[in-house]
C-alpha atoms as a PDB file:
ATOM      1  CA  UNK A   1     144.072 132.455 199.059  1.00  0.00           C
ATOM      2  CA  UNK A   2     147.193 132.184 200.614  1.00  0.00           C
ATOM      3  CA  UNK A   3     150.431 134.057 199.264  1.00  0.00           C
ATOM      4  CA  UNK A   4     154.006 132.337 199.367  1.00  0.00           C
ATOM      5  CA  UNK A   5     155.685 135.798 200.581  1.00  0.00           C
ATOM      6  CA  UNK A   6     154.258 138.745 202.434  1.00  0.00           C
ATOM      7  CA  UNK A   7     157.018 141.553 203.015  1.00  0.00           C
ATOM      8  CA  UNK A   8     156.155 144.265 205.500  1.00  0.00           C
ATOM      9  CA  UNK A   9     157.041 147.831 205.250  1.00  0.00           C
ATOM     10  CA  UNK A  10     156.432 150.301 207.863  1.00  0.00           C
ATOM     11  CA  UNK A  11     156.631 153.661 206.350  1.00  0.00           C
ATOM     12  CA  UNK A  12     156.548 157.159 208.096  1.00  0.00           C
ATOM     13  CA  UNK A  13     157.530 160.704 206.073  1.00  0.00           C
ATOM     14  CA  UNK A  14     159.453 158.148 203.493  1.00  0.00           C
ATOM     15  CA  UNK A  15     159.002 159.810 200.776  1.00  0.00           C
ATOM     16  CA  UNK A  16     162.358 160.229 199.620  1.00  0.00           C
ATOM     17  CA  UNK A  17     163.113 156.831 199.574  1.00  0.00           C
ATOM     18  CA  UNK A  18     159.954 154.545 199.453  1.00  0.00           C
ATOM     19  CA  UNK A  19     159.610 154.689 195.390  1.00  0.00           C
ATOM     20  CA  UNK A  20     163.187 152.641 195.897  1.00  0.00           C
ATOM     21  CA  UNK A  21     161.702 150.356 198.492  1.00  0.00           C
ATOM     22  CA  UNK A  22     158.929 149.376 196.084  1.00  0.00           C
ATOM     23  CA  UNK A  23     160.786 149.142 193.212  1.00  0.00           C
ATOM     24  CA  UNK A  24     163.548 146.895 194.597  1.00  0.00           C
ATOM     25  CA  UNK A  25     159.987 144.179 195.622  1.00  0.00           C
ATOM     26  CA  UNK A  26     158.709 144.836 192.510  1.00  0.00           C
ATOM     27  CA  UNK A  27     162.479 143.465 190.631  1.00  0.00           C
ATOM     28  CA  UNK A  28     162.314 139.895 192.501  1.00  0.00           C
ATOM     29  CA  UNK A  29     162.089 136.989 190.470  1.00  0.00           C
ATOM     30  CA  UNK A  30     160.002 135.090 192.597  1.00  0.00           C
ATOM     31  CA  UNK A  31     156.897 136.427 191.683  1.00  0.00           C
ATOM     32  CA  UNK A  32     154.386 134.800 194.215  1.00  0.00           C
ATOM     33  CA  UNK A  33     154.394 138.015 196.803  1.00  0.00           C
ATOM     34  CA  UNK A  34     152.032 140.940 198.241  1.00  0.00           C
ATOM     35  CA  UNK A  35     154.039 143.834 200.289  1.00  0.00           C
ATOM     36  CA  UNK A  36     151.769 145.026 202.777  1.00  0.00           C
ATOM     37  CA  UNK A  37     152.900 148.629 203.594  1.00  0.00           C
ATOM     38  CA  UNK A  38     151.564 150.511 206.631  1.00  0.00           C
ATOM     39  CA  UNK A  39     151.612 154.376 206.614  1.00  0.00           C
ATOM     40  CA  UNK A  40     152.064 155.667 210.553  1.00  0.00           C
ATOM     41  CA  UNK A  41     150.528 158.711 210.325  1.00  0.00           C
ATOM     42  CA  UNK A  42     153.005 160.071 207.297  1.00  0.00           C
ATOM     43  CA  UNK A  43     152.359 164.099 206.913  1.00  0.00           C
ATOM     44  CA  UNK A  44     154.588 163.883 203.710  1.00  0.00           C
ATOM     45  CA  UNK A  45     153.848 162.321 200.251  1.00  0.00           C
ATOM     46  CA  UNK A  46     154.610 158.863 201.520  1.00  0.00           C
ATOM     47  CA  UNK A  47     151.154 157.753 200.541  1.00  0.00           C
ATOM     48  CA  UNK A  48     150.361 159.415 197.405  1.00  0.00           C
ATOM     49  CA  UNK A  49     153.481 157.837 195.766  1.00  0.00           C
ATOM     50  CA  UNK A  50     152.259 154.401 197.420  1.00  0.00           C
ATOM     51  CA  UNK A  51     149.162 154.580 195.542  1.00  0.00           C
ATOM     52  CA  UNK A  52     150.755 155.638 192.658  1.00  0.00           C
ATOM     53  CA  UNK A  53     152.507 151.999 192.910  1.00  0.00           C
ATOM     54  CA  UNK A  54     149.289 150.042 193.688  1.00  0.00           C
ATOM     55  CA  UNK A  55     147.690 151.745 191.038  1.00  0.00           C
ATOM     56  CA  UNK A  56     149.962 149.873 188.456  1.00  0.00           C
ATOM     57  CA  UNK A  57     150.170 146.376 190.487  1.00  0.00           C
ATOM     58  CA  UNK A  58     147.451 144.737 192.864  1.00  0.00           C
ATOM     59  CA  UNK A  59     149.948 142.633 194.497  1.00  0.00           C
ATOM     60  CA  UNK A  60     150.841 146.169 196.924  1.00  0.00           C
ATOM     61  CA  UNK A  61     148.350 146.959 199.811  1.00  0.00           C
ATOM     62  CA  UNK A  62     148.490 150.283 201.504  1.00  0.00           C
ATOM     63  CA  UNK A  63     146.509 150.592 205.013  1.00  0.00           C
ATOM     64  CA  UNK A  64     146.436 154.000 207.334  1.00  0.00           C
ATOM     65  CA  UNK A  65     147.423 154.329 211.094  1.00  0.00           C
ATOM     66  CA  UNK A  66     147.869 157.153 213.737  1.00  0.00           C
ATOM     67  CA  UNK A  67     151.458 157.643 214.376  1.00  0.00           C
ATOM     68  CA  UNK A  68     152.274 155.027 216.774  1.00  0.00           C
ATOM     69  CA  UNK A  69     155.496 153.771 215.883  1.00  0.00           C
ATOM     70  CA  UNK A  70     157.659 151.533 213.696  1.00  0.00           C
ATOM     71  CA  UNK A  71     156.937 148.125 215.536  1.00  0.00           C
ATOM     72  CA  UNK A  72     152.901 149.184 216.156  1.00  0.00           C
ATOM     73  CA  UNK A  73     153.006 149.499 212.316  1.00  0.00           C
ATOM     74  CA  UNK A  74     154.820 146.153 211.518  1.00  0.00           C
ATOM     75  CA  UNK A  75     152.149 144.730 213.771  1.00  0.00           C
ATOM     76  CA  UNK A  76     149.288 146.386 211.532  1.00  0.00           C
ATOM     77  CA  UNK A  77     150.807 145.084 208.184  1.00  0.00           C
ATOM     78  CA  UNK A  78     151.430 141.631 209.821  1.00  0.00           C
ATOM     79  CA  UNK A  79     148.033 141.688 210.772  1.00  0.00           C
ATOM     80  CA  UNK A  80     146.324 142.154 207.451  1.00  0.00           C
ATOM     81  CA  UNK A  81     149.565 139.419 205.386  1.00  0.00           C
ATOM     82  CA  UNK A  82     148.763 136.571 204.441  1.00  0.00           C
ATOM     83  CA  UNK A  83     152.132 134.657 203.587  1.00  0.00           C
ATOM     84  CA  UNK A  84     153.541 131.837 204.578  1.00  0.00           C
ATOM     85  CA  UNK A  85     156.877 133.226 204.734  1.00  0.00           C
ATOM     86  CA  UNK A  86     157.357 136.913 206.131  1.00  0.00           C
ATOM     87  CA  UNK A  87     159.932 139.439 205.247  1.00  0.00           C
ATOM     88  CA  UNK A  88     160.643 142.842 207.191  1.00  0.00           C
ATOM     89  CA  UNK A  89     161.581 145.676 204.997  1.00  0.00           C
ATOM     90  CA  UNK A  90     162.385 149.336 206.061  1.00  0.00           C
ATOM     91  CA  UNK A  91     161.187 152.352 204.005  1.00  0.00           C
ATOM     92  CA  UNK A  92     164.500 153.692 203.452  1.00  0.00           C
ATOM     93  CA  UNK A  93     165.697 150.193 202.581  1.00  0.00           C
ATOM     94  CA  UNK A  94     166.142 147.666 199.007  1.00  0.00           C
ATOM     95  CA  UNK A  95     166.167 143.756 198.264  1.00  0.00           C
ATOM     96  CA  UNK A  96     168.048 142.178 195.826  1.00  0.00           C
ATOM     97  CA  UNK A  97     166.062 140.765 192.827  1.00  0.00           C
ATOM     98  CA  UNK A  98     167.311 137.160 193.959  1.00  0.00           C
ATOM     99  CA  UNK A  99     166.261 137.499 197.743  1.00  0.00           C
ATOM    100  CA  UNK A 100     162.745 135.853 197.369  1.00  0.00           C
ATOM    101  CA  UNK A 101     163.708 133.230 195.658  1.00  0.00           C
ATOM    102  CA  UNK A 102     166.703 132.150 197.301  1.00  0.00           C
ATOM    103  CA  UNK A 103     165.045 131.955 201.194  1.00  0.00           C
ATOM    104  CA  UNK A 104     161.977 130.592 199.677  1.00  0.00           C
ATOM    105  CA  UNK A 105     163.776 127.610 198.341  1.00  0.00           C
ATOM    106  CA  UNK A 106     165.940 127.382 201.372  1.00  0.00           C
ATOM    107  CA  UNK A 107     162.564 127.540 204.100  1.00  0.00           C
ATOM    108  CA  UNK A 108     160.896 125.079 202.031  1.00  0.00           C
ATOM    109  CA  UNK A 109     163.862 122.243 202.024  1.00  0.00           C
ATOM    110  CA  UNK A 110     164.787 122.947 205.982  1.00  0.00           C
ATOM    111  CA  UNK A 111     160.977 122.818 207.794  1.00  0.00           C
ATOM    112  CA  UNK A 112     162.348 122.565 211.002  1.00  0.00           C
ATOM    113  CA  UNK A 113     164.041 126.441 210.623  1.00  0.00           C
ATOM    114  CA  UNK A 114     162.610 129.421 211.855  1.00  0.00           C
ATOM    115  CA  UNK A 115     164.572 132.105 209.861  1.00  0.00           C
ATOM    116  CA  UNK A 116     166.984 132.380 207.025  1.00  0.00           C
ATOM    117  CA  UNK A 117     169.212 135.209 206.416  1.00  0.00           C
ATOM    118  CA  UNK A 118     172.008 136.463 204.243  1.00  0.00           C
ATOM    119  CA  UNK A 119     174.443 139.206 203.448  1.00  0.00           C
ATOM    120  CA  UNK A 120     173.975 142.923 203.250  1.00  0.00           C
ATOM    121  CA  UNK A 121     175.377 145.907 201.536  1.00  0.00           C
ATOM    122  CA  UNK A 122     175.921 148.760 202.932  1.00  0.00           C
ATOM    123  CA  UNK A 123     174.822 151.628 200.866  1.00  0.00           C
ATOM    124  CA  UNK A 124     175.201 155.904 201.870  1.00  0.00           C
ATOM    125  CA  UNK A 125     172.277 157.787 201.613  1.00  0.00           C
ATOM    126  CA  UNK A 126     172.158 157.812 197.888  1.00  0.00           C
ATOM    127  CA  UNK A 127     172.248 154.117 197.574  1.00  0.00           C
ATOM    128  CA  UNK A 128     175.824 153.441 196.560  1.00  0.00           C
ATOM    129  CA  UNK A 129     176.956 150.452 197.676  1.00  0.00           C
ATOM    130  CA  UNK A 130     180.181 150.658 199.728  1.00  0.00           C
ATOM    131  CA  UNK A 131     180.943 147.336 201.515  1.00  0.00           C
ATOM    132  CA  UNK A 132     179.447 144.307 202.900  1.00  0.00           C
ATOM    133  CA  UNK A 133     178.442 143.481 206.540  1.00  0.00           C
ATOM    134  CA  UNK A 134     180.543 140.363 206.536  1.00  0.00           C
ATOM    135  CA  UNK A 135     183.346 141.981 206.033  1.00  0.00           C
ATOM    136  CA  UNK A 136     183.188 145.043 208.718  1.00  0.00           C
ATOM    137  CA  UNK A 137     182.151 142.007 210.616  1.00  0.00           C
ATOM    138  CA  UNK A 138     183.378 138.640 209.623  1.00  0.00           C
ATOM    139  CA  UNK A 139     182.699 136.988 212.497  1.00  0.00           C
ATOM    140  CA  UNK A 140     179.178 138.553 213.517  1.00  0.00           C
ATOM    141  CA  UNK A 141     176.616 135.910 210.749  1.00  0.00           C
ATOM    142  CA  UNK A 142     175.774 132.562 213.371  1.00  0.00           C
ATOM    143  CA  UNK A 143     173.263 129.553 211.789  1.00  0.00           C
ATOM    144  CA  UNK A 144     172.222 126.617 213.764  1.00  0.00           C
ATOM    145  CA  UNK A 145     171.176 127.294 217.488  1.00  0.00           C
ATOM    146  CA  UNK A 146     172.228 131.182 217.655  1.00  0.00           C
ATOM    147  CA  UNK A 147     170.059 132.134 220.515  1.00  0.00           C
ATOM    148  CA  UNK A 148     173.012 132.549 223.255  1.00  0.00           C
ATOM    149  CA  UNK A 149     174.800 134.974 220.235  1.00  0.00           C
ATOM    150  CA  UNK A 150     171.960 136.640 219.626  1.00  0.00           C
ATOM    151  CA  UNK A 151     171.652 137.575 223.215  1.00  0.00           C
ATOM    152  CA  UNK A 152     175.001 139.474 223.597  1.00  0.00           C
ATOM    153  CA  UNK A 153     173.653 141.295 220.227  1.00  0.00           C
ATOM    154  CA  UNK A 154     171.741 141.560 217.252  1.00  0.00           C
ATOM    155  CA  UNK A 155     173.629 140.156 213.583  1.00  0.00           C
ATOM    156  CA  UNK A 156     171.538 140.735 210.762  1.00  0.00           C
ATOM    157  CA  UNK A 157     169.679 143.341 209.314  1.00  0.00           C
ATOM    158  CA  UNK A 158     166.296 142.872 209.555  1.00  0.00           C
ATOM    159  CA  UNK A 159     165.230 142.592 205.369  1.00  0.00           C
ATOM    160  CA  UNK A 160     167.906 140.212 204.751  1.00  0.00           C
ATOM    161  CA  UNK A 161     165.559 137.783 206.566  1.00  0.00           C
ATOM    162  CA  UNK A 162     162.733 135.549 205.776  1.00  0.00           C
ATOM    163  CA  UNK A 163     160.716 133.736 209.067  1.00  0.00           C
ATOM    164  CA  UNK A 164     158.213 131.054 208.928  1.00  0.00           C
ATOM    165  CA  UNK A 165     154.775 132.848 209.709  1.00  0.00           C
ATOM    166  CA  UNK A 166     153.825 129.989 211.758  1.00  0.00           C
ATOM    167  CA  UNK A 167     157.047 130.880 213.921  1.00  0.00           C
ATOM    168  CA  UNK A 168     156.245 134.479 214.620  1.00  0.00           C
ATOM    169  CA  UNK A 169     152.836 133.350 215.751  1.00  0.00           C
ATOM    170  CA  UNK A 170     154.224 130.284 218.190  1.00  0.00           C
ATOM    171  CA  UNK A 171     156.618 133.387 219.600  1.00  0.00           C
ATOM    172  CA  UNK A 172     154.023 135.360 220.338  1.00  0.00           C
ATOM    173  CA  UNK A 173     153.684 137.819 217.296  1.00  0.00           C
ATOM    174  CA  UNK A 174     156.179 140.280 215.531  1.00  0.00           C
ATOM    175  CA  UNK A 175     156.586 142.766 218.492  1.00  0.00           C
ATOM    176  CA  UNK A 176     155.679 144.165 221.425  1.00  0.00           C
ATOM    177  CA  UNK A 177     153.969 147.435 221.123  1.00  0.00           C
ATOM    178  CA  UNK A 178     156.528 150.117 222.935  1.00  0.00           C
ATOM    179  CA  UNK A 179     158.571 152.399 221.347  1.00  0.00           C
ATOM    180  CA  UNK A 180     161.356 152.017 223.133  1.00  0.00           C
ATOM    181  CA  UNK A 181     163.182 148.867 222.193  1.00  0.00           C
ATOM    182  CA  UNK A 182     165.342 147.042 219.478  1.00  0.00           C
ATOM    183  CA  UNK A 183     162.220 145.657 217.775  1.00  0.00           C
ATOM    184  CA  UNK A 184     163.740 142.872 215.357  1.00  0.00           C
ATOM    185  CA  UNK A 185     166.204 142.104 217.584  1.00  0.00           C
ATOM    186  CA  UNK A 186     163.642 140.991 220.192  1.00  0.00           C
ATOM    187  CA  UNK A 187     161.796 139.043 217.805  1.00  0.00           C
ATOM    188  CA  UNK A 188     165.488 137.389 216.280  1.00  0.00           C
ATOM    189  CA  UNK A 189     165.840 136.402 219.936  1.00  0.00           C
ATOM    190  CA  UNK A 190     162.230 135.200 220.864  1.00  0.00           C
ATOM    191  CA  UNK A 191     162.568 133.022 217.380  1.00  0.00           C
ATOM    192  CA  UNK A 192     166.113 131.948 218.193  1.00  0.00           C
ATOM    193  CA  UNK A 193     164.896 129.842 221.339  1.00  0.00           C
ATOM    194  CA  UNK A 194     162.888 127.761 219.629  1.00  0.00           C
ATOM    195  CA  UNK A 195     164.089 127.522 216.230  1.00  0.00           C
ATOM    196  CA  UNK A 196     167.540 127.113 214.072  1.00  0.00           C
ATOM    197  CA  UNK A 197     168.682 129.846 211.632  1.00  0.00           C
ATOM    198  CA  UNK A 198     170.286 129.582 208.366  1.00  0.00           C
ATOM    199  CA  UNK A 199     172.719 131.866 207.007  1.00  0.00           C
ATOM    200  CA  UNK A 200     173.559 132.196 203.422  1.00  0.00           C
ATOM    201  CA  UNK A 201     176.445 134.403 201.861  1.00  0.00           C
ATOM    202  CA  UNK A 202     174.198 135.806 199.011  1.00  0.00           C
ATOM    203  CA  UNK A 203     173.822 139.046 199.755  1.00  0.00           C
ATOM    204  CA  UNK A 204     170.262 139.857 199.449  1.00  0.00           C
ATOM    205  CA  UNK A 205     169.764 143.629 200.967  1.00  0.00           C
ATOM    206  CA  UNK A 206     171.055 147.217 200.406  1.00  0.00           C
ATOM    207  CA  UNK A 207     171.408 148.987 204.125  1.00  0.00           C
ATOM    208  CA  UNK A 208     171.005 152.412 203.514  1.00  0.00           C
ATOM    209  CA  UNK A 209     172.671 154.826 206.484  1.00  0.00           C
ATOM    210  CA  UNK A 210     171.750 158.220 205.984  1.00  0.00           C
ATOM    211  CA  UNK A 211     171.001 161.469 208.686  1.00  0.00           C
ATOM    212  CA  UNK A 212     167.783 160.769 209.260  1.00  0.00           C
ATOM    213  CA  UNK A 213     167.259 157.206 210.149  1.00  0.00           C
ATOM    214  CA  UNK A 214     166.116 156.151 213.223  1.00  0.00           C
ATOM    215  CA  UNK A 215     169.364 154.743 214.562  1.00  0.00           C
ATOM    216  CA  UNK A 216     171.239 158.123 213.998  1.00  0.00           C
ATOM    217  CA  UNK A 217     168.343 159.955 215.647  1.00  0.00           C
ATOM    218  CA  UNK A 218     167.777 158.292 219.011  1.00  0.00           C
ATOM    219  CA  UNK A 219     170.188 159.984 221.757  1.00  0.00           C
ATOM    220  CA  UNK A 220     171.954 157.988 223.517  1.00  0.00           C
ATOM    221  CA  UNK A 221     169.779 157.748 226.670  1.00  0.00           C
ATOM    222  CA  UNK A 222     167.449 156.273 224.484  1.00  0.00           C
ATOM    223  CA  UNK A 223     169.601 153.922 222.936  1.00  0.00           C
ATOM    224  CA  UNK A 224     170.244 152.169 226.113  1.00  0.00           C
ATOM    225  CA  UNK A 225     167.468 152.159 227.318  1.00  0.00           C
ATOM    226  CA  UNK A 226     166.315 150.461 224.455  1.00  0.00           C
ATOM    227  CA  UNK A 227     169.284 148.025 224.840  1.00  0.00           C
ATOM    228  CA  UNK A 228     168.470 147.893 228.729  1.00  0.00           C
ATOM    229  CA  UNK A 229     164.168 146.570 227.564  1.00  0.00           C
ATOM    230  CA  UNK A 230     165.658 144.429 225.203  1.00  0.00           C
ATOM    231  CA  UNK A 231     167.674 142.481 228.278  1.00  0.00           C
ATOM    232  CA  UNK A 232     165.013 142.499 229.932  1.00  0.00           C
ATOM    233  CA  UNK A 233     162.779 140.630 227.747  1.00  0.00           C
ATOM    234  CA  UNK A 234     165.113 138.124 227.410  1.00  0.00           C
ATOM    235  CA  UNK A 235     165.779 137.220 230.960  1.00  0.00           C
ATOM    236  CA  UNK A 236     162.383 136.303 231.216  1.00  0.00           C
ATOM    237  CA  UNK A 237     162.421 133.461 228.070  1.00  0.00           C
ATOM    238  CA  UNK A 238     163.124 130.145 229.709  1.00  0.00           C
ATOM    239  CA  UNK A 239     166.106 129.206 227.388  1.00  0.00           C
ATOM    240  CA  UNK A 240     167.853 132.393 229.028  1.00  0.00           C
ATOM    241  CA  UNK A 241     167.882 130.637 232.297  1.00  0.00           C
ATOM    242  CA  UNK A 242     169.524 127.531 230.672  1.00  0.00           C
ATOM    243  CA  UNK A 243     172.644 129.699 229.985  1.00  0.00           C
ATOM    244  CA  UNK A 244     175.728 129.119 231.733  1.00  0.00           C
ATOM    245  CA  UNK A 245     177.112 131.878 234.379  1.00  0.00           C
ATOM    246  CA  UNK A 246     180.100 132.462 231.775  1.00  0.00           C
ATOM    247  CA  UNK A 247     177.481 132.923 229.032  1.00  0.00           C
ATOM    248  CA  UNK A 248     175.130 134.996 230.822  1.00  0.00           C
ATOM    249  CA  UNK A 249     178.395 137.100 231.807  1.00  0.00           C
ATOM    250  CA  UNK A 250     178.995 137.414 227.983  1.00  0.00           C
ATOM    251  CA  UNK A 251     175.403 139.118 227.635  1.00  0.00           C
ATOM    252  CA  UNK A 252     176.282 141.399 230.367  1.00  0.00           C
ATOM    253  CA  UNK A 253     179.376 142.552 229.234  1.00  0.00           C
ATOM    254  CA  UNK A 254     178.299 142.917 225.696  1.00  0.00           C
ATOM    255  CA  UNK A 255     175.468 145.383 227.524  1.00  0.00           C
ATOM    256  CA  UNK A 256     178.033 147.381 229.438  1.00  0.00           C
ATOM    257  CA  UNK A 257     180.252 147.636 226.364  1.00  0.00           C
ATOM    258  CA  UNK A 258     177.487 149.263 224.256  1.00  0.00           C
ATOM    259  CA  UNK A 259     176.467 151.557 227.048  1.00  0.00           C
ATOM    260  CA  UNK A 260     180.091 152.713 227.424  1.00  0.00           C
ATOM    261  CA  UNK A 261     179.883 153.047 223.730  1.00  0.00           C
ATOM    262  CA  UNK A 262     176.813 155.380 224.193  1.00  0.00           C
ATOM    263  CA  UNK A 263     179.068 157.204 226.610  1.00  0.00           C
ATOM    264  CA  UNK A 264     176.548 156.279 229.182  1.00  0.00           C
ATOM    265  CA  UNK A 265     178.430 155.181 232.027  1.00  0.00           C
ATOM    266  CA  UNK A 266     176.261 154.192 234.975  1.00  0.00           C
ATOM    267  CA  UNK A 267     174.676 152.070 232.766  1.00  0.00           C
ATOM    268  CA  UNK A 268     177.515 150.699 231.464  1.00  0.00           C
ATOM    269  CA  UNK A 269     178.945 150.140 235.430  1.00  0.00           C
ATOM    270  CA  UNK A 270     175.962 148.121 236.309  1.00  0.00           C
ATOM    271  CA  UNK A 271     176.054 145.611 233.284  1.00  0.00           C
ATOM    272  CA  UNK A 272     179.802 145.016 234.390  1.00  0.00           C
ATOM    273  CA  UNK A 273     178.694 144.293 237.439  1.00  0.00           C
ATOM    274  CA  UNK A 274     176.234 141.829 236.485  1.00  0.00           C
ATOM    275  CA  UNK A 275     178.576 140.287 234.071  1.00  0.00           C
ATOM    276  CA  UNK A 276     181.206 139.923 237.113  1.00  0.00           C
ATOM    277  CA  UNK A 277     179.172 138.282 239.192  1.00  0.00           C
ATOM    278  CA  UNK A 278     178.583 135.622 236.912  1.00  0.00           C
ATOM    279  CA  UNK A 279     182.223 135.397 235.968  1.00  0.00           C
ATOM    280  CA  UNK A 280     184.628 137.007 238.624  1.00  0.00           C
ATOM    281  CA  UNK A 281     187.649 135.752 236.380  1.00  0.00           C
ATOM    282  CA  UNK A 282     186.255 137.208 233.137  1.00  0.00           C
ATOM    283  CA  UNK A 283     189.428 140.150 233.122  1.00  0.00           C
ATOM    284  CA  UNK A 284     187.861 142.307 230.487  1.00  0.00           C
ATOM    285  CA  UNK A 285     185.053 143.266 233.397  1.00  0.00           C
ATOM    286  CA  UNK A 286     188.349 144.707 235.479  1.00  0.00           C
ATOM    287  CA  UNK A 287     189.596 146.235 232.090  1.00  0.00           C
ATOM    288  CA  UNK A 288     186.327 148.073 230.932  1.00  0.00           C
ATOM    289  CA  UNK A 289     185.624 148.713 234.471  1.00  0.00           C
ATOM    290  CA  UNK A 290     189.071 150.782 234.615  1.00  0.00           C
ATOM    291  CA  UNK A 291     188.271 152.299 231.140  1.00  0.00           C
ATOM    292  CA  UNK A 292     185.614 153.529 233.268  1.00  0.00           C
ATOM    293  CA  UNK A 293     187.513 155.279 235.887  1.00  0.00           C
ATOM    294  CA  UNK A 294     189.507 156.683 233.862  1.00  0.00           C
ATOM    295  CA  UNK A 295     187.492 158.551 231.414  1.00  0.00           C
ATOM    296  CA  UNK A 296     188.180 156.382 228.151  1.00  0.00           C
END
């Protein structure tokens, strides 16, 4: 039998925060849901407080893996869903109690969109709230045809999301198996050239940033290279090609500018230089470039 809402949780050594990541599915109001959780190899308690969940609701589903990743896992989870609408959910992470039910009703009047999205505190490591992403970014949330956007960057968390199903299959699944990449943002992309967004101001997620999540982890050689297979990936989707050279020199710079931010600065060089080919008058290439040079 088919289930309105399946969110996926990838979990590894979460056990300080996963309890909170159930909880926060187990407030929504829209009760039609399972949340599929795949433990990657976990040496903590990550799974023993899992069960402890399922043990008290049927509607949570707990399946083993070998470490293999954050995006293998997704892919594990996704595998064994079975809703029509698909949310992504971090193990450090929390939904608001209205999220279901708003992007449900929202996916079901709009059938031509792909993915709706909304707001999202961000919380420090204990969960406090402390301010909103649209307004340390008020110009970052895009709805219509956001694929060009999306390729200079990523701008949503990944939970404050809901995607057709039947999207993620016609885009060839959730993600591709390496490690090293920007997992949601590749799917956000791969979804984005084929389908509108809608964004909604309700926030709907609590961002946690603490020491230990992945994103304050990675070094920065991994970051871009991460960045640098994300690129990649893209140039390849037929849409990308459609760009205009201004556009495309947008994407570029936006790479350079986040490998200069990652104080990686060959990296950075070449994305300029891709960017000013494209565009020879775009003047922040000469700018960064000379930001460059000089060390800042």
């Amino acid at each position: 039998m088919t289930t309105r809402v399946s969110i996926l949780v990838a979990a590894y050594n979460a056990e300080f925060y996963v309890a909170e990541t159930i909880q926060s599915v187990l407030d929504q109001t829209f009760a039609d849901w399972e949340l599929v959780i795949c433990d990657d190899g976990s040496t903590d308690a990550t799974a023993t407080i899992v069960q402890s969940f399922i043990d008290r609701d049927p509607r949570i589903k707990l399946v083993h893996q070998a470490n293999s990743g954050g995006a293998a896992a997704r892919n594990t989870a996704f595998s064994i869903s079975r809703g029509e609408y698909i949310v992504l959910l971090d193990a450090d992470d929390r939904i608001l109690p209205e999220k279901l039910a708003i992007q449900v009703a929202l996916l079901d009047m709009n059938s031509d969109v792909g993915v709706v999205y909304g707001d999202t505190w961000f919380c420090d490591q204990n969960g406090k709230r402390t301010h909103l992403e649209s307004e340390q970014y008020p110009l970052q949330h895009k709805q219509g045809d956001v694929f060009y956007p999306l390729c200079c960057g990523n701008m949503m968390a990944v939970h404050s999301a809901m995607v057709r199903r039947a999207a993620i299959n016609k885009v060839g699944g959730v993600h591709h198996p390496t490690k090293i990449q920007i997992a949601d943002w590749d799917l956000w992309v791969r979804l984005a050239e084929k389908y509108p967004f809608i964004y909604h101001a309700d926030p709907v997620a609590d961002y946690r940033l603490h020491p230990m999540m992945s994103a304050r982890q990675d070094n920065a050689r991994k970051q871009v290279l991460q960045r640098e297979f994300n690129v990649s990936r893209m140039e390849k989707l037929p849409r990308f090609a459609e760009l205009t050279p201004k556009e495309k020199a947008q994407v570029y710079f936006a790479t350079g500018r986040f490998c200069a931010g990652w104080k990686e600065p060959s990296h950075a060089l070449k994305h300029y230089i891709r960017s000013w080919l494209h565009n020879p008058l775009y003047f922040k290439n000469y700018l960064a470039v000379f930001a460059l040079l000089v060390g800042k």
